[in-house]
N, C-alpha and C. Protein backbone atom coordinates (compact mmCIF):
# COMPACT_ATOMS: atom_id res chain seq x y z
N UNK A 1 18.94 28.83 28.20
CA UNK A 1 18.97 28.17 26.90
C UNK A 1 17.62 28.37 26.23
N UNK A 2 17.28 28.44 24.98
CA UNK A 2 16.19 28.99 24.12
C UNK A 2 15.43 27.23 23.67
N UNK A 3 14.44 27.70 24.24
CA UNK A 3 13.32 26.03 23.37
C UNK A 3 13.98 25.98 22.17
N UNK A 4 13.84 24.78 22.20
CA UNK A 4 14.15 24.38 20.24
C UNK A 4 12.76 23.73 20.13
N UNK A 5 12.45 24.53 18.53
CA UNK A 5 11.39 23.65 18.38
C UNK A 5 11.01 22.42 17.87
N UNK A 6 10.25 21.72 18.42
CA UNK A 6 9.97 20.44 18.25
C UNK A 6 10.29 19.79 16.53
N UNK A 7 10.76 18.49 16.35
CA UNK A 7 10.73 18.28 15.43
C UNK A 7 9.37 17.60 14.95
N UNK A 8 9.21 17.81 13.81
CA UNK A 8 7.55 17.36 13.43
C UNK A 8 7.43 16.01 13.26
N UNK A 9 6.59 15.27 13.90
CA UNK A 9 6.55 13.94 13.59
C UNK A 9 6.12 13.41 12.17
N UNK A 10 6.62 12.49 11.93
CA UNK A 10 6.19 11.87 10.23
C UNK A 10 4.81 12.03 10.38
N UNK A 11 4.02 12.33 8.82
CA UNK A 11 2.70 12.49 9.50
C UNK A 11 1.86 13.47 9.31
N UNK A 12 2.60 14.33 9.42
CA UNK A 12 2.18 16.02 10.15
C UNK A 12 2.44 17.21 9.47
N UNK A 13 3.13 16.94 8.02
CA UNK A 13 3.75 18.09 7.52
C UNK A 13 3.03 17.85 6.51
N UNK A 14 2.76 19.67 5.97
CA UNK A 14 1.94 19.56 4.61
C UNK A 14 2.73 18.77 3.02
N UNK A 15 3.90 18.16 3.53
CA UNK A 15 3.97 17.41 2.13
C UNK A 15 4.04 15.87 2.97
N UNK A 16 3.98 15.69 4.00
CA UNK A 16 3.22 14.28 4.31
C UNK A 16 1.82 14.35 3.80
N UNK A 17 0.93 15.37 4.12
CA UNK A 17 -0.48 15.32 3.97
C UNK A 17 -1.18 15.28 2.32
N UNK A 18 0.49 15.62 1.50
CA UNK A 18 0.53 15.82 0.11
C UNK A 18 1.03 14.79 -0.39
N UNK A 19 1.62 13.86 0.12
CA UNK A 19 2.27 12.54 -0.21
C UNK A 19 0.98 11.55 0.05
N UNK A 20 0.47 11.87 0.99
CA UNK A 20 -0.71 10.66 1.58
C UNK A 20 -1.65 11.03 0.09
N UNK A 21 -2.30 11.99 0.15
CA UNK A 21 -3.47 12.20 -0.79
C UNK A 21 -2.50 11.59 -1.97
N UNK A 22 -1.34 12.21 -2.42
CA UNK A 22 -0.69 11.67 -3.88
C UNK A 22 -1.05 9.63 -4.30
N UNK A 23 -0.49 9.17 -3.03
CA UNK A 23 -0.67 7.91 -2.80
C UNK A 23 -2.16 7.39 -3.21
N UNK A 24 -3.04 8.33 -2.75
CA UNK A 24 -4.19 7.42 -2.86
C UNK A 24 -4.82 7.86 -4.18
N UNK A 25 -4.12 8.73 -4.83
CA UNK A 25 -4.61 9.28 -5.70
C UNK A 25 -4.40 7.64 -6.88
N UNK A 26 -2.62 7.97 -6.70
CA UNK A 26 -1.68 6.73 -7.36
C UNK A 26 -2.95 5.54 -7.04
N UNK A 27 -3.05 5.10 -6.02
CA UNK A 27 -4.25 3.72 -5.69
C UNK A 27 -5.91 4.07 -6.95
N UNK A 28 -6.00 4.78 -6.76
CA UNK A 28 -7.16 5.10 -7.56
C UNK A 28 -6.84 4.98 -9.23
N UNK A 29 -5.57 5.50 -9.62
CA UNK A 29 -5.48 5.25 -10.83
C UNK A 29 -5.61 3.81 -11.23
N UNK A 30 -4.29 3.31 -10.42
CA UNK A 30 -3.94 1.76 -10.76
C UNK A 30 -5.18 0.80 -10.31
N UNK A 31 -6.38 1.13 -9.46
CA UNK A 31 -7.45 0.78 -9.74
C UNK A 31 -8.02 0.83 -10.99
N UNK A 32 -8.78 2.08 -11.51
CA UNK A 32 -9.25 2.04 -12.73
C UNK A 32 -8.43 1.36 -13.89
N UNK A 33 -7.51 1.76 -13.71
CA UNK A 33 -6.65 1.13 -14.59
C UNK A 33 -6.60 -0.79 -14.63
N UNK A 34 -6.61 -1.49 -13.62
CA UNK A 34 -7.08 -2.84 -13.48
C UNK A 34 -8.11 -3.16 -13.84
N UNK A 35 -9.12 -2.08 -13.57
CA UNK A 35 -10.66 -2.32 -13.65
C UNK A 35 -10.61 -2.27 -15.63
N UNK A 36 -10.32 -1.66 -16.20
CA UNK A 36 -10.25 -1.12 -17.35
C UNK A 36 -9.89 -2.50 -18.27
N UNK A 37 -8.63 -2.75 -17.96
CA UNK A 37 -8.19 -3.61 -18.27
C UNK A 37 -9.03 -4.92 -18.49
N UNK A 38 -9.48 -5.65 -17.17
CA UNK A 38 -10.82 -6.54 -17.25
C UNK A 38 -11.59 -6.64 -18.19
N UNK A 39 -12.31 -5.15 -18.26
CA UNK A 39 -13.37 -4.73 -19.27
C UNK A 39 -13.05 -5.07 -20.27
N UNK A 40 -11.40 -4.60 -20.93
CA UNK A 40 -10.98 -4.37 -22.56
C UNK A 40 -10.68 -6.16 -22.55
N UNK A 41 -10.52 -6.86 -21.30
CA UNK A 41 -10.19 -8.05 -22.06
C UNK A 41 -11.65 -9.04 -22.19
N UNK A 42 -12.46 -8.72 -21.04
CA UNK A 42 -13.53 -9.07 -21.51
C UNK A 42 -14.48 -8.93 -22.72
N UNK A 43 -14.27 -7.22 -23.35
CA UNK A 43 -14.79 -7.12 -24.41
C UNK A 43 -14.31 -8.32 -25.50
N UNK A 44 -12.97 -8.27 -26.10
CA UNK A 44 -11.99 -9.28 -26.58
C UNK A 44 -12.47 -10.27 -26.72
N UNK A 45 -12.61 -11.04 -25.67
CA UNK A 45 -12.87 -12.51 -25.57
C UNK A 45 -14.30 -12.83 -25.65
N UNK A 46 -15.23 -11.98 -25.15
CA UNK A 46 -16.68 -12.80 -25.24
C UNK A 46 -17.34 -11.99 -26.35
N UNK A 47 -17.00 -10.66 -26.96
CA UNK A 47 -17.55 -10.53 -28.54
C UNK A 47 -16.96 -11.16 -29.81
N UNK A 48 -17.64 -11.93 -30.33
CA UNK A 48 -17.43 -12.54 -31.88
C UNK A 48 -16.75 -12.16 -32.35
N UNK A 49 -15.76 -12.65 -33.10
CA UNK A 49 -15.09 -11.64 -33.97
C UNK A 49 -15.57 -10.82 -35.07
N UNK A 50 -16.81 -11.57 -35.58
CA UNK A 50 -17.55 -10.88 -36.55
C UNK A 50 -18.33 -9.54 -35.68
N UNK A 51 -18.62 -9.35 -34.50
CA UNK A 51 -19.26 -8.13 -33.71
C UNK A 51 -18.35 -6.95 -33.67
N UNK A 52 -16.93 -7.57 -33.33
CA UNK A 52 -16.06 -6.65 -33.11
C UNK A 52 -15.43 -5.71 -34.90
N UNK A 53 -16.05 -5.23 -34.86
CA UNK A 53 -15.85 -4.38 -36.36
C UNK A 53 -16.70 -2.43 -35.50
N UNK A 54 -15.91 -2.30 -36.84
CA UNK A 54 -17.04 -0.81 -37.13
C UNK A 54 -16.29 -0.08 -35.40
N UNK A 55 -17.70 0.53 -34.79
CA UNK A 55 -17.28 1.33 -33.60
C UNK A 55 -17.39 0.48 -32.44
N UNK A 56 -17.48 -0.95 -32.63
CA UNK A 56 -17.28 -1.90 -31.82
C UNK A 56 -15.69 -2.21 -31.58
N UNK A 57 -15.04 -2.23 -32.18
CA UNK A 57 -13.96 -2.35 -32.77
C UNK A 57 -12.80 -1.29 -32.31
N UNK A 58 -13.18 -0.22 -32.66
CA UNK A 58 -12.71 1.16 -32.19
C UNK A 58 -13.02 1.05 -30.67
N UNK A 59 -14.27 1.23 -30.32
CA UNK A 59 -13.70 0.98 -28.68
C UNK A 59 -13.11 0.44 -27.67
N UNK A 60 -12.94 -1.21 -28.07
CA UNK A 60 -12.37 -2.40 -28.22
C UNK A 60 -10.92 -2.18 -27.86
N UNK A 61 -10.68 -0.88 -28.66
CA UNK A 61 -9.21 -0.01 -29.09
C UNK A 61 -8.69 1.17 -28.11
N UNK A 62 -10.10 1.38 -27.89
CA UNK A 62 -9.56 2.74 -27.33
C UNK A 62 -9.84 2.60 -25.64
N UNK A 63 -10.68 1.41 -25.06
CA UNK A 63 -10.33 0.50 -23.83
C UNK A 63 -8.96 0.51 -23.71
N UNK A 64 -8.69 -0.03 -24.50
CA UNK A 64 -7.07 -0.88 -24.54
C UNK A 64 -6.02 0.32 -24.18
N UNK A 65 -5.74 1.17 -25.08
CA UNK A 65 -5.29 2.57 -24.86
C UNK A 65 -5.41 3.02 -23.77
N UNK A 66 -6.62 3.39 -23.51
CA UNK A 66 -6.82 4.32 -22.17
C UNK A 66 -6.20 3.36 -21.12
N UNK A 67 -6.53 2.09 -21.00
CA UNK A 67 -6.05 1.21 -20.10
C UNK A 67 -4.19 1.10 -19.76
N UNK A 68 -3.72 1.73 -20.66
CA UNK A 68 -2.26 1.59 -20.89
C UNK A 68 -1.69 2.64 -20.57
N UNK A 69 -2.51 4.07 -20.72
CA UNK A 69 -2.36 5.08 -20.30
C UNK A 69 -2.44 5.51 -18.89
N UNK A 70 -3.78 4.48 -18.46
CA UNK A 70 -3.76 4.77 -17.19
C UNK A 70 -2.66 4.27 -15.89
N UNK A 71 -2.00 2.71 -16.81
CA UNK A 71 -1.21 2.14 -16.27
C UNK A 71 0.07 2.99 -16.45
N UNK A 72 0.51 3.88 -17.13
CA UNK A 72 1.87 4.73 -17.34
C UNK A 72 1.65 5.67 -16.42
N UNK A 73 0.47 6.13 -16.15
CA UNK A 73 0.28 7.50 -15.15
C UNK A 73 0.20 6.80 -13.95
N UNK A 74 -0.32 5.59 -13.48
CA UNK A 74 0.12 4.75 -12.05
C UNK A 74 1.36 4.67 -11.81
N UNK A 75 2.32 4.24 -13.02
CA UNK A 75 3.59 4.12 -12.79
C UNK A 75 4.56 5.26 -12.60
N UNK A 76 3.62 6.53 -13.24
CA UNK A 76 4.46 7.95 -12.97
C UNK A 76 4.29 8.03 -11.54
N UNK A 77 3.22 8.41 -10.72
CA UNK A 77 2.40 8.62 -9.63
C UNK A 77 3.89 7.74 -8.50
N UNK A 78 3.43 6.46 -9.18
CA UNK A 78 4.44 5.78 -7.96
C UNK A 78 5.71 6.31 -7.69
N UNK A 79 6.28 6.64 -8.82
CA UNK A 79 8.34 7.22 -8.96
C UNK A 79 7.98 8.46 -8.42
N UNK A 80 6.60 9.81 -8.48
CA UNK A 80 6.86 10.83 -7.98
C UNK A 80 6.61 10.23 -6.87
N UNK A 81 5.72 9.62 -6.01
CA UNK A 81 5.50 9.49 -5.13
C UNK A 81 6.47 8.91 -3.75
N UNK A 82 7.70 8.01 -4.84
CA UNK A 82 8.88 7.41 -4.30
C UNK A 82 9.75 8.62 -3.69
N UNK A 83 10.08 9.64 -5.33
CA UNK A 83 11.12 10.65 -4.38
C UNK A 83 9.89 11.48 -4.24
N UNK A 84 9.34 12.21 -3.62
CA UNK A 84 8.74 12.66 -2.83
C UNK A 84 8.62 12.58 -1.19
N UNK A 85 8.61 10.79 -1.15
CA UNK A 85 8.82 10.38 0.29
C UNK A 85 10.22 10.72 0.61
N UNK A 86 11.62 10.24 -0.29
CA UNK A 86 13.02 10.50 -0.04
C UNK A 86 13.43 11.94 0.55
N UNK A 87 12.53 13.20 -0.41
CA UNK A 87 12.57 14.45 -0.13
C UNK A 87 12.28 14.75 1.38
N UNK A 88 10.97 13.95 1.68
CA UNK A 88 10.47 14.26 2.86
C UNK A 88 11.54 13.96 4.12
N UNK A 89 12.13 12.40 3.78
CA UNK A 89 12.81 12.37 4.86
C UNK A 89 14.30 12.81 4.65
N UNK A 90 14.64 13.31 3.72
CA UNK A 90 16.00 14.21 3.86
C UNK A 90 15.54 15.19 4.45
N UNK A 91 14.51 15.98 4.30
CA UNK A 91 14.43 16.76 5.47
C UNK A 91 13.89 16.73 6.82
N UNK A 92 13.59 15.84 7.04
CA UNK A 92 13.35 15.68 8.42
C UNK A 92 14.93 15.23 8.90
N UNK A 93 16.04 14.69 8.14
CA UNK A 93 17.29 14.46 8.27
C UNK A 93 17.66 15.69 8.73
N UNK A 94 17.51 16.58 8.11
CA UNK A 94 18.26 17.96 7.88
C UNK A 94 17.79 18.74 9.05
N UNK A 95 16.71 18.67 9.61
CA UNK A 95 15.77 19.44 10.57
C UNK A 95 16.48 18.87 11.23
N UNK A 96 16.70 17.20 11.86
CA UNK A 96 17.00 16.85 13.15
C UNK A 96 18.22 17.40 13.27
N UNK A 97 19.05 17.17 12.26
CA UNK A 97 20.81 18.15 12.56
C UNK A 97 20.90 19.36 12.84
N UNK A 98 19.83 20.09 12.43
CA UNK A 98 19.96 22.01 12.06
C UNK A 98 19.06 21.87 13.63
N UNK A 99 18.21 21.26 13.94
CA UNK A 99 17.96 21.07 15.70
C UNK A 99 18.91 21.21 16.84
N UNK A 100 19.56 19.76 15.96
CA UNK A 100 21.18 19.26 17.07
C UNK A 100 21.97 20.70 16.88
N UNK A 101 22.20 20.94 16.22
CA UNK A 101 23.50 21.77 16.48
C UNK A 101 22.94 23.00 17.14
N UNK A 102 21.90 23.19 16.82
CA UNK A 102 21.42 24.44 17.89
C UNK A 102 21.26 24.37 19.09
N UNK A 103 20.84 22.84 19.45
CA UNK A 103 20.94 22.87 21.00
C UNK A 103 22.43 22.93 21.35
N UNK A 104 23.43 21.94 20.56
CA UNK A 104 24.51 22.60 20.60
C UNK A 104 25.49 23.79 20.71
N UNK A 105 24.66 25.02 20.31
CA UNK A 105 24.99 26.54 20.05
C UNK A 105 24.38 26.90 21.23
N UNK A 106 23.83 26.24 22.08
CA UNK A 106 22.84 26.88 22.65
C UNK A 106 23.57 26.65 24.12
N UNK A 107 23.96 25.45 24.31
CA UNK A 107 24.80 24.80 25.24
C UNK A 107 25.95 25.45 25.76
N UNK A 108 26.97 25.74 24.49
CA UNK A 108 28.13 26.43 24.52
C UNK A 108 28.04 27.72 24.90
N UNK A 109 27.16 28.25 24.31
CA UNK A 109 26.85 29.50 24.76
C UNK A 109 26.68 29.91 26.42
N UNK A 110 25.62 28.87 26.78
CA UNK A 110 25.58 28.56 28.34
C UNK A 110 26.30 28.72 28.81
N UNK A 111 27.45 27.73 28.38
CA UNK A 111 28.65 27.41 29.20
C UNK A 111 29.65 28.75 29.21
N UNK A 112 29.55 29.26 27.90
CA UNK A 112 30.49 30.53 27.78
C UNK A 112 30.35 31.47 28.69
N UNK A 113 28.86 31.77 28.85
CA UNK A 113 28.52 32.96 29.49
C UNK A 113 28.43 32.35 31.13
N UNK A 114 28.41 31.49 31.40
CA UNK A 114 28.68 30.96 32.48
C UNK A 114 30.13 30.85 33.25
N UNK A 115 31.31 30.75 32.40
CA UNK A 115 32.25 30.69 32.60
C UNK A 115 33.19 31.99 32.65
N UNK A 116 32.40 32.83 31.91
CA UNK A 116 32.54 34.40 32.12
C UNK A 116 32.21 34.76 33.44
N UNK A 117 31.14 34.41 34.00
CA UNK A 117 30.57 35.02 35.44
C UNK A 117 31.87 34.47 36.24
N UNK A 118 32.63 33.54 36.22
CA UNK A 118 33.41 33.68 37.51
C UNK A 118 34.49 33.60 37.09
């Protein structure tokens, strides 16, 4: 009967190692993105309203923005990152069957050529 080769443990495959980095990537956004947020509401609340004008004002704005942006690209990150994992383990689904049946093929075969000898 012929080795089958091992199935890869979760973990170990270059789109686990591409899912992990994706993840922390996703963590890093939705960080800044919290962090951002803070800032734009702190600006808000503790400048005057009379300060907040001109390019005070505009940045005030464009905090806010970027902060919203960053929160849409956390939320992309997460859904690729969701099917990404699904992908991963349909195929490790698919590996363990396309495994099975080979040891299966592999078996019969045994037996065939075994049952030929006598």
């Amino acid at each position: 009967m012929a080795a089958q080769p091992p199935t890869v443990p979760r973990g170990k495959t270059s789109l686990d190692k591409t899912l992990k980095k994706s993840e922390e990537v996703a963590a890093d956004v939705q960080r800044a993105s919290d962090n951002l947020a803070v800032v734009n509401t702190v600006l808000e609340q503790e400048l005057p309203d009379e300060v907040q004008v001109g390019e005070v004002a505009q940045a005030i704005e464009q905090t806010g923005q970027l902060e919203q942006k960053l929160a849409k690209s956390a939320e992309k990150l997460a859904e690729v990152n969701a099917a990404l994992s699904e992908e991963i383990e349909k195929r490790r689904e698919v590996t363990a069957e396309r495994d099975e049946s080979q040891a299966l093929a592999e078996e019969l075969k045994a037996r065939i050529r075994s049952d030929n000898k006598h």
